[in-house]
C-alpha atoms as a PDB file:
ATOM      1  CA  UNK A   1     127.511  73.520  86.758  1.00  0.00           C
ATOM      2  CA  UNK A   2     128.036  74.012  83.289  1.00  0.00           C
ATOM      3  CA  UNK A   3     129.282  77.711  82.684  1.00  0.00           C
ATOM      4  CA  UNK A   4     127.285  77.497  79.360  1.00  0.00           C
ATOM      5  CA  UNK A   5     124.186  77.217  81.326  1.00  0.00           C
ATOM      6  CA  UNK A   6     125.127  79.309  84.072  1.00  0.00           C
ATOM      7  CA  UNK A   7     126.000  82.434  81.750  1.00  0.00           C
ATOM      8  CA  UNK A   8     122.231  81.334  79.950  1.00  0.00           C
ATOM      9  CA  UNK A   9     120.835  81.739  83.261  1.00  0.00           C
ATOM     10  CA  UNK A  10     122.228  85.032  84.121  1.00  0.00           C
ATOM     11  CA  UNK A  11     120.949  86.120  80.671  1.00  0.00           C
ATOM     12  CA  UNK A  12     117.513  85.050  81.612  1.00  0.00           C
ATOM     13  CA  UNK A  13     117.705  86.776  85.219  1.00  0.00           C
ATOM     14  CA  UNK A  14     118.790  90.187  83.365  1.00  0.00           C
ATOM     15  CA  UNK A  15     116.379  90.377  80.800  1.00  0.00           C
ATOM     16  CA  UNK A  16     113.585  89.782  83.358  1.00  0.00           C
ATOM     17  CA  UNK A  17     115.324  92.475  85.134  1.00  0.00           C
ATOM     18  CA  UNK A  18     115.354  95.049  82.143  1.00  0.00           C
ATOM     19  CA  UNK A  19     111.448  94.361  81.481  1.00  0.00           C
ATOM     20  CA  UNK A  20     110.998  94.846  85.307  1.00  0.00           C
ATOM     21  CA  UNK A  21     112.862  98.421  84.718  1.00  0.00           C
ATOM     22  CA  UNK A  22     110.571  98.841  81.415  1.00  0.00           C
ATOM     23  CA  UNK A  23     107.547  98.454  83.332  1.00  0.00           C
ATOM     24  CA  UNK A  24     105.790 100.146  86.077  1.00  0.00           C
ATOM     25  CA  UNK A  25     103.748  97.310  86.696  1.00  0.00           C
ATOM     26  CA  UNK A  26     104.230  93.777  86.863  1.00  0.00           C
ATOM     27  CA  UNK A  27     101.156  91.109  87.048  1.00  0.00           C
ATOM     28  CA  UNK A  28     102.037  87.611  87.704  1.00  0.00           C
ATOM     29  CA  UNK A  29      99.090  85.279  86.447  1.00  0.00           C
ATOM     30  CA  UNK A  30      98.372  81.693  86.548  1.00  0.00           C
ATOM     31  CA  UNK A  31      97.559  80.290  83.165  1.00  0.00           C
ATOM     32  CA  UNK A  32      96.836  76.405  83.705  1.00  0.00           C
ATOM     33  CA  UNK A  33      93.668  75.067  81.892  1.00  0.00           C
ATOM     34  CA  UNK A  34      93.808  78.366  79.434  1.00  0.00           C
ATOM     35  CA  UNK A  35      93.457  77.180  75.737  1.00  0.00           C
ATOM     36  CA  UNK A  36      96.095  78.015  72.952  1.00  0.00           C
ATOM     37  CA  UNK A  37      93.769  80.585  71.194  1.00  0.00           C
ATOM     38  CA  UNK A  38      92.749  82.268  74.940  1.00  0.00           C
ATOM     39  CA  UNK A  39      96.476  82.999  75.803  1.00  0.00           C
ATOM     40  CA  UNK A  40      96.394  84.017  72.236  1.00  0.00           C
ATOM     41  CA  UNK A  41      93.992  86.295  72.562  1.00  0.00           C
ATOM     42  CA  UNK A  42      95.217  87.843  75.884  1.00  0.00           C
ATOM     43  CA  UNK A  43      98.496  88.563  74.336  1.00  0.00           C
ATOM     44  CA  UNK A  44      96.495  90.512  71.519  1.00  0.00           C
ATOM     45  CA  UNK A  45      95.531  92.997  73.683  1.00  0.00           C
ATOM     46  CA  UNK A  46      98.244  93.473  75.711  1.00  0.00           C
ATOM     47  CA  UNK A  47     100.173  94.024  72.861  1.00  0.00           C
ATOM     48  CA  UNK A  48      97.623  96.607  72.050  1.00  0.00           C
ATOM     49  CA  UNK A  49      98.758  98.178  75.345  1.00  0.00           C
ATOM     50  CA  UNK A  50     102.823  97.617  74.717  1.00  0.00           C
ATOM     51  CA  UNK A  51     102.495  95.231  77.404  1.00  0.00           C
ATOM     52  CA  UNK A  52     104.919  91.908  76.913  1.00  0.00           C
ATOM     53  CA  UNK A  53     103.920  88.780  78.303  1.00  0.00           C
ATOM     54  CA  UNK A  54     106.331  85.990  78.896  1.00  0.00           C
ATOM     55  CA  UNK A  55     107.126  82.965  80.812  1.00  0.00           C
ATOM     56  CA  UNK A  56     109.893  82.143  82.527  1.00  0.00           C
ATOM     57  CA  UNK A  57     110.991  79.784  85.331  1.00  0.00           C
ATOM     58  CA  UNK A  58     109.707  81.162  88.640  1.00  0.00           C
ATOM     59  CA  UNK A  59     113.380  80.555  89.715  1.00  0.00           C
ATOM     60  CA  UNK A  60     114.902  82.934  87.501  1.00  0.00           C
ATOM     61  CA  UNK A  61     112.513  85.443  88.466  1.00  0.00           C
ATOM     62  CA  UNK A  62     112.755  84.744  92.032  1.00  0.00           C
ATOM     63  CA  UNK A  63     116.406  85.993  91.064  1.00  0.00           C
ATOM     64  CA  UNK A  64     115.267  89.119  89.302  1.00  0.00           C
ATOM     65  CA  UNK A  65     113.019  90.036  91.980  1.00  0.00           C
ATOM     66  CA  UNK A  66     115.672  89.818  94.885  1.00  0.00           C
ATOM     67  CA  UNK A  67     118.268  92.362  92.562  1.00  0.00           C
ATOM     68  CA  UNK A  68     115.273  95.133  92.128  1.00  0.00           C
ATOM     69  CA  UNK A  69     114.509  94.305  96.084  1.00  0.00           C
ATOM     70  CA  UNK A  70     110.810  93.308  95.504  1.00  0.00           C
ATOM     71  CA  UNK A  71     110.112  92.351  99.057  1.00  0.00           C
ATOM     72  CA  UNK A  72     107.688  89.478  99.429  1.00  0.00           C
ATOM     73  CA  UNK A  73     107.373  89.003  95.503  1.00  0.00           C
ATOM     74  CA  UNK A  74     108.503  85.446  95.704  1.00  0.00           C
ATOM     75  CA  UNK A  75     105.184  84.427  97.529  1.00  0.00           C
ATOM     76  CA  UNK A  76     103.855  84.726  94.215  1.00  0.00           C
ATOM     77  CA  UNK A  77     106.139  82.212  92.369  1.00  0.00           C
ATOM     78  CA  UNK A  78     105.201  78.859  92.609  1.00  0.00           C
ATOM     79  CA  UNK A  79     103.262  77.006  89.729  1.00  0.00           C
ATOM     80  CA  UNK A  80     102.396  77.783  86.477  1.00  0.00           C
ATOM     81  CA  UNK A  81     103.036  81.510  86.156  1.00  0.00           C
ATOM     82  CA  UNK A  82     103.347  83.814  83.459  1.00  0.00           C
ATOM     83  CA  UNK A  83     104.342  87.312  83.818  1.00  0.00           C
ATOM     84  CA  UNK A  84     102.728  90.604  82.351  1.00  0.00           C
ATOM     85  CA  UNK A  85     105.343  93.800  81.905  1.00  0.00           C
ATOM     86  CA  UNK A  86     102.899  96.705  81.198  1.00  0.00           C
ATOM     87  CA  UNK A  87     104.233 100.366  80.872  1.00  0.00           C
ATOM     88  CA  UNK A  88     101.097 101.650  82.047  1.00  0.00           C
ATOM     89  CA  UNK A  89     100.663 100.626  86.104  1.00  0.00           C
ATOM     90  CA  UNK A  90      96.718 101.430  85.452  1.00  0.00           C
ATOM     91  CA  UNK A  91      95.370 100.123  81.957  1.00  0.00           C
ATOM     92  CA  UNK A  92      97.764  97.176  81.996  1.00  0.00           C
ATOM     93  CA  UNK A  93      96.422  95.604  85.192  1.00  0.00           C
ATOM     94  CA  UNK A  94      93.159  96.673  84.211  1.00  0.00           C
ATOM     95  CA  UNK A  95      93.038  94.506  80.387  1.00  0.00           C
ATOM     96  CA  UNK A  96      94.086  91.621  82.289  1.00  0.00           C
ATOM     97  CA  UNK A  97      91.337  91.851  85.144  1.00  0.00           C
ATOM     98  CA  UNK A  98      88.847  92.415  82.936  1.00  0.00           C
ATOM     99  CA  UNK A  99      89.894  89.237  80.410  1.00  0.00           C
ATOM    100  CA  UNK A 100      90.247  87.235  84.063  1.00  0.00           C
ATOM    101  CA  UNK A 101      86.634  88.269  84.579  1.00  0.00           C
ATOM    102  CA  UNK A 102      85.600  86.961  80.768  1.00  0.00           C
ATOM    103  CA  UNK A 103      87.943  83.901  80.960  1.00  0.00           C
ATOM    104  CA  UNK A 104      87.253  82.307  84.044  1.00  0.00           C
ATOM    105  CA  UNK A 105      90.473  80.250  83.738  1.00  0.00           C
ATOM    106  CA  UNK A 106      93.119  82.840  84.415  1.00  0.00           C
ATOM    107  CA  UNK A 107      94.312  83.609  87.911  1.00  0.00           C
ATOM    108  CA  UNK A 108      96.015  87.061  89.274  1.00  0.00           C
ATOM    109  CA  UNK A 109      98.614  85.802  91.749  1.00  0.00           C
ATOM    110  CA  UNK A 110      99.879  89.424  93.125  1.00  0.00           C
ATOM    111  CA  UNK A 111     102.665  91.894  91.138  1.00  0.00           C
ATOM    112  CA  UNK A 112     104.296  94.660  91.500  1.00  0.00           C
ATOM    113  CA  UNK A 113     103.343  98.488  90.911  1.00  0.00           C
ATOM    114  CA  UNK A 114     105.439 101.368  91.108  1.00  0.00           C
ATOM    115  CA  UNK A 115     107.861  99.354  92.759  1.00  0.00           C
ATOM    116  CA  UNK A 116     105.042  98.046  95.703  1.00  0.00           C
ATOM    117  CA  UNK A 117     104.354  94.503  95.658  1.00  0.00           C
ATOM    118  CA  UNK A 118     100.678  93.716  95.451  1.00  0.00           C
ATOM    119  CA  UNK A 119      98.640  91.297  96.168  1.00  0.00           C
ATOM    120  CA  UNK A 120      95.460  89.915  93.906  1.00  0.00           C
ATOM    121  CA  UNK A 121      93.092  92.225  95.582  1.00  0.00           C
ATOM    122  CA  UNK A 122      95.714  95.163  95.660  1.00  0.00           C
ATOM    123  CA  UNK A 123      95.938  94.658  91.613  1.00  0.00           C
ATOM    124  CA  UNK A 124      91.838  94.789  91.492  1.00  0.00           C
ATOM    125  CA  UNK A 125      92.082  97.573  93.403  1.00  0.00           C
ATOM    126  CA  UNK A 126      94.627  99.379  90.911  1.00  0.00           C
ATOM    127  CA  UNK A 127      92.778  98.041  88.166  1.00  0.00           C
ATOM    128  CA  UNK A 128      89.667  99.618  89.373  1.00  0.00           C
ATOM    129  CA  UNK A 129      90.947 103.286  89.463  1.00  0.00           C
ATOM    130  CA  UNK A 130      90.433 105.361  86.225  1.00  0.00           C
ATOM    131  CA  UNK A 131      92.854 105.684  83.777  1.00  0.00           C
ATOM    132  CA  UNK A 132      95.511 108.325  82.339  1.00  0.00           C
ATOM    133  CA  UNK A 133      92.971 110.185  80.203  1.00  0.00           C
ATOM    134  CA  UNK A 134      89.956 109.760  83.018  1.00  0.00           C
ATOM    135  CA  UNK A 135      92.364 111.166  85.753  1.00  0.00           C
ATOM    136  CA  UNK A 136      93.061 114.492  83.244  1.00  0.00           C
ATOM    137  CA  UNK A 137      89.679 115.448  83.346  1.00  0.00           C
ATOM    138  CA  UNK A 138      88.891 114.800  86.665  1.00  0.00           C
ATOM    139  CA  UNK A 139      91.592 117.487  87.488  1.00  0.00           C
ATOM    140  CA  UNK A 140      90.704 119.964  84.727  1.00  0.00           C
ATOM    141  CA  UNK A 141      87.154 119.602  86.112  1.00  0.00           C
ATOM    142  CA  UNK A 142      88.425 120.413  89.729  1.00  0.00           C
ATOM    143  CA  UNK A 143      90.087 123.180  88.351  1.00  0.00           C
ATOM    144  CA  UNK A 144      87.634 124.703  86.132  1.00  0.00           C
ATOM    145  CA  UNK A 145      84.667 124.647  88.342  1.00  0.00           C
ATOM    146  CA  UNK A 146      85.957 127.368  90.926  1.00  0.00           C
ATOM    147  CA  UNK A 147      85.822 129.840  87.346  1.00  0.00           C
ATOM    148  CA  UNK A 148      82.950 128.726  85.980  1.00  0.00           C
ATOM    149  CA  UNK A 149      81.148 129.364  89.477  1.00  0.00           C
ATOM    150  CA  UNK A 150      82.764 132.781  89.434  1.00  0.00           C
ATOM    151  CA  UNK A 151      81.666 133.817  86.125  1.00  0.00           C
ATOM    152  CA  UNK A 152      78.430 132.492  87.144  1.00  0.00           C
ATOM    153  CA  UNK A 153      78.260 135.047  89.780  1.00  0.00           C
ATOM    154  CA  UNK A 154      79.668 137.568  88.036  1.00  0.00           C
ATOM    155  CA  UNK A 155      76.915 137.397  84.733  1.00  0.00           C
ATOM    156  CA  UNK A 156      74.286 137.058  87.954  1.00  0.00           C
ATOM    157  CA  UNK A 157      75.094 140.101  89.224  1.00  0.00           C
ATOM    158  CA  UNK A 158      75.371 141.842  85.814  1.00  0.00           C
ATOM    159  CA  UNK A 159      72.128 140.853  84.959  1.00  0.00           C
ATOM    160  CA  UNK A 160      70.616 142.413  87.766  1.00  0.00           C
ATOM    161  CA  UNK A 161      72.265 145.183  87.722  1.00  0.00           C
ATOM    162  CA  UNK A 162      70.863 145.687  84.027  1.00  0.00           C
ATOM    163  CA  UNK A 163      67.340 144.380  84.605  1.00  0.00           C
ATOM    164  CA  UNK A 164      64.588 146.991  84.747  1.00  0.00           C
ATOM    165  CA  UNK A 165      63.710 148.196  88.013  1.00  0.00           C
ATOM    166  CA  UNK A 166      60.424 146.636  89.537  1.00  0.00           C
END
């Protein structure tokens, strides 16, 4: 083989690995029968989300995935396939199953998050869970009810220790 090629190739395998190592989630997606202006749009908002989308021969990234030790990722490569690098392993995953939802055309095929390879259910499922900023509150609402029942109790028992005897 050509070393031209060959040292093209190997640039191609390391720059999907260096978006892999960018990303805490990976979602591999079929895009056959999607329109021009539909990827279009898709890439929109994942750029919204610092989220890079790009295809690449499922060869190369059969490559990639092997180096970073995805077990089972390469069940995933075969066909059309274009691959979604998103920084954030919940709102990432969850902009691309809702536009799969609206579209109709695109496919999840499976990914990777946080390193655990996923199939299309297992990305629903991640896509499903609340994200960053929902997560926050749910803990500061853990942690502040225990106090706010306390103080509860404590202004309860104030009051009727003040209250006017019957």
């Amino acid at each position: 083989m050509n070393q031209a090629i060959l040292k093209q190739k190997e640039a191609v395998v390391d720059e999907v690995i260096a978006l892999a190592k960018e990303a805490t989630a990976i979602v591999v997606v079929e895009y056959r029968g999607m329109s021009v202006s539909a990827i279009s749009t898709l890439r929109r908002t994942l750029r919204g989300l610092n989220a890079k989308m790009g295809v690449y021969k499922n060869s190369m990234v059969r490559r990639a995935g092997e180096a970073l030790n995805y077990q089972g990722f390469e069940a995933y490569l075969t066909g059309p396939n274009a691959f979604v690098f998103c920084p954030d392993p919940i709102e990432g995953p969850k902009a691309i199953v809702k536009f799969a939802r609206r579209n109709g055309v695109l496919q999840i095929k499976g990914g990777v998050v946080e390193g655990r390879v996923l199939d299309p259910d297992g990305i629903k499922n991640v896509a499903n869970l609340p994200g960053k900023l929902g997560l926050v509150s749910m803990f500061l609402s853990c942690i502040q009810s225990p106090i706010r029942s306390f103080a509860a109790t404590v202004q309860a028992v104030a009051d009727t220790k003040q209250s006017p005897a019957n």
